[in-house]
C-alpha atoms as a PDB file:
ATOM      1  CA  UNK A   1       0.000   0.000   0.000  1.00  0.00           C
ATOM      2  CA  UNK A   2       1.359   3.311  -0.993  1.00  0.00           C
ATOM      3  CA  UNK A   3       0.449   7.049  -0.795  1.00  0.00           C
ATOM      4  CA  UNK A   4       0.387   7.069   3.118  1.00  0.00           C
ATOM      5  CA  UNK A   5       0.900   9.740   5.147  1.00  0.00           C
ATOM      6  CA  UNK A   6       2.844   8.645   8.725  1.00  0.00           C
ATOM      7  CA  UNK A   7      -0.589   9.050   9.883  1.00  0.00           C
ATOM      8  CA  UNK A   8      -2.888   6.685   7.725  1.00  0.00           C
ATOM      9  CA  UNK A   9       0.160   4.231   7.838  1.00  0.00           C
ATOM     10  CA  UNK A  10       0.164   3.931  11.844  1.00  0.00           C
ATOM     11  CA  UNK A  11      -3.746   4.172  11.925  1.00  0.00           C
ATOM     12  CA  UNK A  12      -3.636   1.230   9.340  1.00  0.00           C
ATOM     13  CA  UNK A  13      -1.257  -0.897  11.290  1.00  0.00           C
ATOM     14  CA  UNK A  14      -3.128  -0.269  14.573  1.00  0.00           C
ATOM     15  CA  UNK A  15      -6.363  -1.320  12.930  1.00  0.00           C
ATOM     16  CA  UNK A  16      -5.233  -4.484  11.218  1.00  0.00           C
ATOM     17  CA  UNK A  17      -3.895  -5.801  14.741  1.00  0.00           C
ATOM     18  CA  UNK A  18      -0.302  -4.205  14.373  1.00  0.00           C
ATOM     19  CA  UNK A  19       2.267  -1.684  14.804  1.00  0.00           C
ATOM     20  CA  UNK A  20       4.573   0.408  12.510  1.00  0.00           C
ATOM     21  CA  UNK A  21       7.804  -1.082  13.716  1.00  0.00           C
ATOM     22  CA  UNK A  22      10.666   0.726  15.426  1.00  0.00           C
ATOM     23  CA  UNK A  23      13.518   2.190  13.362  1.00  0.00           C
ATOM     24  CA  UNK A  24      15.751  -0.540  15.525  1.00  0.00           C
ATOM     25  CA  UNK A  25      13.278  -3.219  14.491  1.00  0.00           C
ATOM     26  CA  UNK A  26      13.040  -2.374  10.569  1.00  0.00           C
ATOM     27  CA  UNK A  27      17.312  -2.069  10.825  1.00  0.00           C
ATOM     28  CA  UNK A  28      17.696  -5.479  12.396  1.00  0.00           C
ATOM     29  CA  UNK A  29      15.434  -7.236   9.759  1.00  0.00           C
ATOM     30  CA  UNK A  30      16.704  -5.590   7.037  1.00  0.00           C
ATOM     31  CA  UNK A  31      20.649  -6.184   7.679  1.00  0.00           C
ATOM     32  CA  UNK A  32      19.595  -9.563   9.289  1.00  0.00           C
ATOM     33  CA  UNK A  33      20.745  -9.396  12.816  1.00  0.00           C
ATOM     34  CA  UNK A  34      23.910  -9.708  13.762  1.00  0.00           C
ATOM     35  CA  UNK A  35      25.095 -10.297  10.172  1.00  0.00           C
ATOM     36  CA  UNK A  36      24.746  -6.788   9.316  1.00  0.00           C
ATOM     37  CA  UNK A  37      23.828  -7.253   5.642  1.00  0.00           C
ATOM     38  CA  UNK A  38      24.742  -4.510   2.850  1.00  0.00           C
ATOM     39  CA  UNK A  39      21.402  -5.438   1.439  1.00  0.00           C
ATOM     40  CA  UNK A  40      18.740  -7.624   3.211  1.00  0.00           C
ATOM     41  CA  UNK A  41      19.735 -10.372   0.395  1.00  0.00           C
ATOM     42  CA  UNK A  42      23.129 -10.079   1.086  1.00  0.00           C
ATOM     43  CA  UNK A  43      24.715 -13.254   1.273  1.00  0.00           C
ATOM     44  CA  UNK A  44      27.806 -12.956   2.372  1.00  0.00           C
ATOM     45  CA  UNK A  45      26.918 -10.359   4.321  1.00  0.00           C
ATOM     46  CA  UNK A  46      29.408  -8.153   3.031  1.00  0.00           C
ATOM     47  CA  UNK A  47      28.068  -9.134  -0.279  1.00  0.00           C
ATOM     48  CA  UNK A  48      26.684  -5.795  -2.627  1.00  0.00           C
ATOM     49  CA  UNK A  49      25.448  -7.890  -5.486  1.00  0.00           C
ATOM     50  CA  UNK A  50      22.409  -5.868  -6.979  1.00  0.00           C
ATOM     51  CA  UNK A  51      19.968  -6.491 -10.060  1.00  0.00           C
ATOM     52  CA  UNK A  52      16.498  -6.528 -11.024  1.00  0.00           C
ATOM     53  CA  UNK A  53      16.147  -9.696  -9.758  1.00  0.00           C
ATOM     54  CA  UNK A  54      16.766  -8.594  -6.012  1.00  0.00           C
ATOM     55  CA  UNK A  55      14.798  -5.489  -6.120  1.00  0.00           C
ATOM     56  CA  UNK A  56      12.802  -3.451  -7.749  1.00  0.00           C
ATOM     57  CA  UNK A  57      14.648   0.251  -7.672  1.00  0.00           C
ATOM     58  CA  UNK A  58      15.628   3.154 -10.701  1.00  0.00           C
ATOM     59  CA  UNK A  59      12.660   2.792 -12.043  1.00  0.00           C
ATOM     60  CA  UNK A  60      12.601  -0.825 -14.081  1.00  0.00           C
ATOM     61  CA  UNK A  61       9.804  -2.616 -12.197  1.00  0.00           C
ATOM     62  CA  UNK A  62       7.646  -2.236 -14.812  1.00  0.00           C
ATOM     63  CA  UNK A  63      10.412  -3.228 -17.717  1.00  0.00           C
ATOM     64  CA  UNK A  64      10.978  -0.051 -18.932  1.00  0.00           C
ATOM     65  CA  UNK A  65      14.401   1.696 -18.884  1.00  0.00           C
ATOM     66  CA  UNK A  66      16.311   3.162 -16.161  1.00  0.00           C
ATOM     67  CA  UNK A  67      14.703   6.938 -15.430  1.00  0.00           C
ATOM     68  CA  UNK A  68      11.263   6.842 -17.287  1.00  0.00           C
ATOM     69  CA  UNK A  69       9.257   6.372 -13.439  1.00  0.00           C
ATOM     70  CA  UNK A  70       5.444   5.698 -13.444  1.00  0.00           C
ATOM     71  CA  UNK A  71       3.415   4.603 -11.168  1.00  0.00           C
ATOM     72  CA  UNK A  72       3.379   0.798 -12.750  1.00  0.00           C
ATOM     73  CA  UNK A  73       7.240   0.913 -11.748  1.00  0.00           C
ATOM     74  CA  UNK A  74       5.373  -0.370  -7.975  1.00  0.00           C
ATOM     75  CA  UNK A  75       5.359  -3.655  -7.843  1.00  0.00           C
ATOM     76  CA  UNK A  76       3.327  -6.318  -5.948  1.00  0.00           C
ATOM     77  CA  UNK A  77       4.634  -7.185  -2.564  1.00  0.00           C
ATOM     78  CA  UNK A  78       6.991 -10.343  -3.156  1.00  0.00           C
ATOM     79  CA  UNK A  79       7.331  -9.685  -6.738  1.00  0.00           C
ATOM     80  CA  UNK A  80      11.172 -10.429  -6.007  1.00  0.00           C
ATOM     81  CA  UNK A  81      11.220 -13.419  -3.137  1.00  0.00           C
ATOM     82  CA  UNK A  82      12.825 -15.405  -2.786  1.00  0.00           C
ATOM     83  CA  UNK A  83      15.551 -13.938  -4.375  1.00  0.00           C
ATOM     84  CA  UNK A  84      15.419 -10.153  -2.645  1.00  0.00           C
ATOM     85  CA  UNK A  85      14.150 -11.623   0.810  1.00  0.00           C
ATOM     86  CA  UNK A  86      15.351 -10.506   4.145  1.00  0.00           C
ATOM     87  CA  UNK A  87      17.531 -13.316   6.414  1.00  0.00           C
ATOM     88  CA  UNK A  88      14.242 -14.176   7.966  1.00  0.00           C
ATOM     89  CA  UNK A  89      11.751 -14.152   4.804  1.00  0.00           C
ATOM     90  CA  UNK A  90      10.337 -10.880   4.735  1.00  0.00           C
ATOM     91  CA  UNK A  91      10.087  -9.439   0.930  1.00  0.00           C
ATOM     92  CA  UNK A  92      10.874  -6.010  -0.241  1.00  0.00           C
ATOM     93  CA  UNK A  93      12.900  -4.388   2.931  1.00  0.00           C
ATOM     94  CA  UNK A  94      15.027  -2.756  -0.037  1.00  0.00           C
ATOM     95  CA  UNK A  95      13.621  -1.158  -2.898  1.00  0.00           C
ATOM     96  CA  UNK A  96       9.786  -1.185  -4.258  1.00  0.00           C
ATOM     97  CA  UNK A  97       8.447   1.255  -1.595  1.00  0.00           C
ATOM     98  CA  UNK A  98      10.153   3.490   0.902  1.00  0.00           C
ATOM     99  CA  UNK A  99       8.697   2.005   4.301  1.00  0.00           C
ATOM    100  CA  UNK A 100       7.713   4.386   7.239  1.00  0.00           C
ATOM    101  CA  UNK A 101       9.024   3.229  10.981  1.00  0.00           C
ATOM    102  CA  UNK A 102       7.546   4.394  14.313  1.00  0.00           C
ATOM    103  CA  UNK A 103      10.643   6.824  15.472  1.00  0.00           C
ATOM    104  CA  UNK A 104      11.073  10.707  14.578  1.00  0.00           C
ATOM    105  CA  UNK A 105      14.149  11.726  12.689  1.00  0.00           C
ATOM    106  CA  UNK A 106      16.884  12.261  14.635  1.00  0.00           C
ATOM    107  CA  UNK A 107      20.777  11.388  15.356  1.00  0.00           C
ATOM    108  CA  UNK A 108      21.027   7.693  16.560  1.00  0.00           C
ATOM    109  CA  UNK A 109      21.271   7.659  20.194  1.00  0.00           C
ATOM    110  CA  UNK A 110      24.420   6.210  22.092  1.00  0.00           C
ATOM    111  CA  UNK A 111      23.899   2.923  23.423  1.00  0.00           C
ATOM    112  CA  UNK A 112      20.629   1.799  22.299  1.00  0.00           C
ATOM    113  CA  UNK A 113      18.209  -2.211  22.725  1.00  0.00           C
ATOM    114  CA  UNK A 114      15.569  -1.841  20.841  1.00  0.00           C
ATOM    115  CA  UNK A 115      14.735   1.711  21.519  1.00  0.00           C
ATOM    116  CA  UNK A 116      12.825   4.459  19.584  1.00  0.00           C
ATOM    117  CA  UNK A 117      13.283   7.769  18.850  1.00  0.00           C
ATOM    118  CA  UNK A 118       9.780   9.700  19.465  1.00  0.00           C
ATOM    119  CA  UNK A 119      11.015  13.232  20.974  1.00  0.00           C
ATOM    120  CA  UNK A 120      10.178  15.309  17.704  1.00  0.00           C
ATOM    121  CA  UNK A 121       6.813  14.929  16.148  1.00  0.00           C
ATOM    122  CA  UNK A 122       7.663  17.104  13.281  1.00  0.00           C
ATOM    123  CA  UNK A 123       9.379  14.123  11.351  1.00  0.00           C
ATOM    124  CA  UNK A 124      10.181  11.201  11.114  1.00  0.00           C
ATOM    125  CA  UNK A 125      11.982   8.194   9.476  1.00  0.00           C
ATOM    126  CA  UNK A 126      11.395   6.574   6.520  1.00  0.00           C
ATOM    127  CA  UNK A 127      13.634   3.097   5.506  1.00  0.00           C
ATOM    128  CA  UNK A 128      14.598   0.997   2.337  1.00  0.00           C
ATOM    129  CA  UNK A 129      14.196   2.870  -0.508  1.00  0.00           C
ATOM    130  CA  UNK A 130      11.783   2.738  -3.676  1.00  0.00           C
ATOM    131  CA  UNK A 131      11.687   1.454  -7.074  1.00  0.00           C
ATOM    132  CA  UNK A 132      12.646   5.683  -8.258  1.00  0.00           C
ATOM    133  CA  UNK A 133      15.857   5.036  -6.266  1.00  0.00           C
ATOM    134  CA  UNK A 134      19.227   4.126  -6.717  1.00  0.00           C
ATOM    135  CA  UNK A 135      20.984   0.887  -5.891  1.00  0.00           C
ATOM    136  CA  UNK A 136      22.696   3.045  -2.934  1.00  0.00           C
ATOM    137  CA  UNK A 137      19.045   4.158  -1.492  1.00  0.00           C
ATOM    138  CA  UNK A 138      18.516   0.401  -1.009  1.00  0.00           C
ATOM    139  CA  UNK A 139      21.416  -0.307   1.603  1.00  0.00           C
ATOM    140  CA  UNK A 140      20.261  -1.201   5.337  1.00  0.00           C
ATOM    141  CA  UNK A 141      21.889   1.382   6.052  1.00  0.00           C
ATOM    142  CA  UNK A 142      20.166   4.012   4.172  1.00  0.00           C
ATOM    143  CA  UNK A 143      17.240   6.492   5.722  1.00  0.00           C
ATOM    144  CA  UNK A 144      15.759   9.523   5.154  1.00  0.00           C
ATOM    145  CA  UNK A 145      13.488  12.134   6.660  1.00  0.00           C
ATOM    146  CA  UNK A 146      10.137  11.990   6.123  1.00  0.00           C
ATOM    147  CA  UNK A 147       7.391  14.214   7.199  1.00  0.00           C
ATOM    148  CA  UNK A 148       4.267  12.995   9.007  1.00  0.00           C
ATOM    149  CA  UNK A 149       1.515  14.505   6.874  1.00  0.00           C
ATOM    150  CA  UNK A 150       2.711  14.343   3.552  1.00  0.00           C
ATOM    151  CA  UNK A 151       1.477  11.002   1.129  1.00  0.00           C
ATOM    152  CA  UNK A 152       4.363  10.314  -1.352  1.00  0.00           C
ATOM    153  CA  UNK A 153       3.716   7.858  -4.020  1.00  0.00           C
ATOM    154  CA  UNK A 154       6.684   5.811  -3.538  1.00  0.00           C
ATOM    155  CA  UNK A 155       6.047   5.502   0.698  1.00  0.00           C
ATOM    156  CA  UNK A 156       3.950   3.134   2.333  1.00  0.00           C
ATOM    157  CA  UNK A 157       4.224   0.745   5.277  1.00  0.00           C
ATOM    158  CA  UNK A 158       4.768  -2.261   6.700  1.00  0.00           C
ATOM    159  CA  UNK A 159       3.115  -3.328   9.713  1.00  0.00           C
ATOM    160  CA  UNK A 160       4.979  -5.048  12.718  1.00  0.00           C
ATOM    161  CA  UNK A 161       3.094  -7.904  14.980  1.00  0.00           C
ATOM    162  CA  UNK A 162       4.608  -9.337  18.245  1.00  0.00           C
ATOM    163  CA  UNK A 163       4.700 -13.207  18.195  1.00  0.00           C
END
């Protein structure tokens, strides 16, 4: 689901019985644990192997060429698993659709277990880049800012459950 504002995308998670997930969370999935993957696929993790097969990012997912982005570059969830799945199965943590995460956007904290970052309400943190981005958008790494009330086309979310 895309075009959702931080808003809509906690509101929807709440409703459908979960939670946007912490910046920490969406981090440890995506560079699976302890491994710290370059790319949730990475394997080695040191590994920076990238194509079309992995993800969908600069703007191929529909088969066109590099640059020319529509809105048919979004994919289907899973349109690249198993090949572009996270350590632990989940699909599209890089590329397809930046992702929003519960914490504001701030400098990471010192020593930090699974903390979040909700001091500033003003913005807030949005993970894994989208199918208009480059390869480098796509690291585990990678974040930007992202603020609360504005719907992009190429954000949406990804809910969180406890198990």
């Amino acid at each position: 689901m895309n075009c959702l504002s931080w808003y809509e995308a906690f509101a929807f998670c709440a409703w459908d019985g979960g939670r946007l997930p912490t910046e920490a969370e969406w981090n440890y999935a995506a560079a699976g644990g302890s491994e710290q993957r370059q790319y949730p696929w990475s394997k080695p993790a040191s590994s920076t192997t990238i194509d079309s097969s992995y993800a969908v990012y600069e703007c191929t997912g529909d088969g066109s060429a590099p640059g020319a982005c529509t809105p048919s570059d979004i994919q289907p969830a899973g349109s690249r698993s198993p090949a572009g799945d996270g350590k632990w199965g989940q699909a599209d943590l890089g590329g397809n659709l930046w992702e929003w995460v519960l914490d504001c956007y701030a400098s990471y904290p010192g020593e930090c277990n699974n903390c979040a970052n909700l001091a500033d309400v003003s913005t807030r943190v949005v993970r894994g880049g989208s199918c208009y981005d480059s390869a480098f958008f796509l690291l585990s790494s990678q974040r930007l800012i992202g603020y609360p009330s504005k719907r992009d086309i190429f954000v949406g979310a990804r809910c969180a459950r406890t198990p």
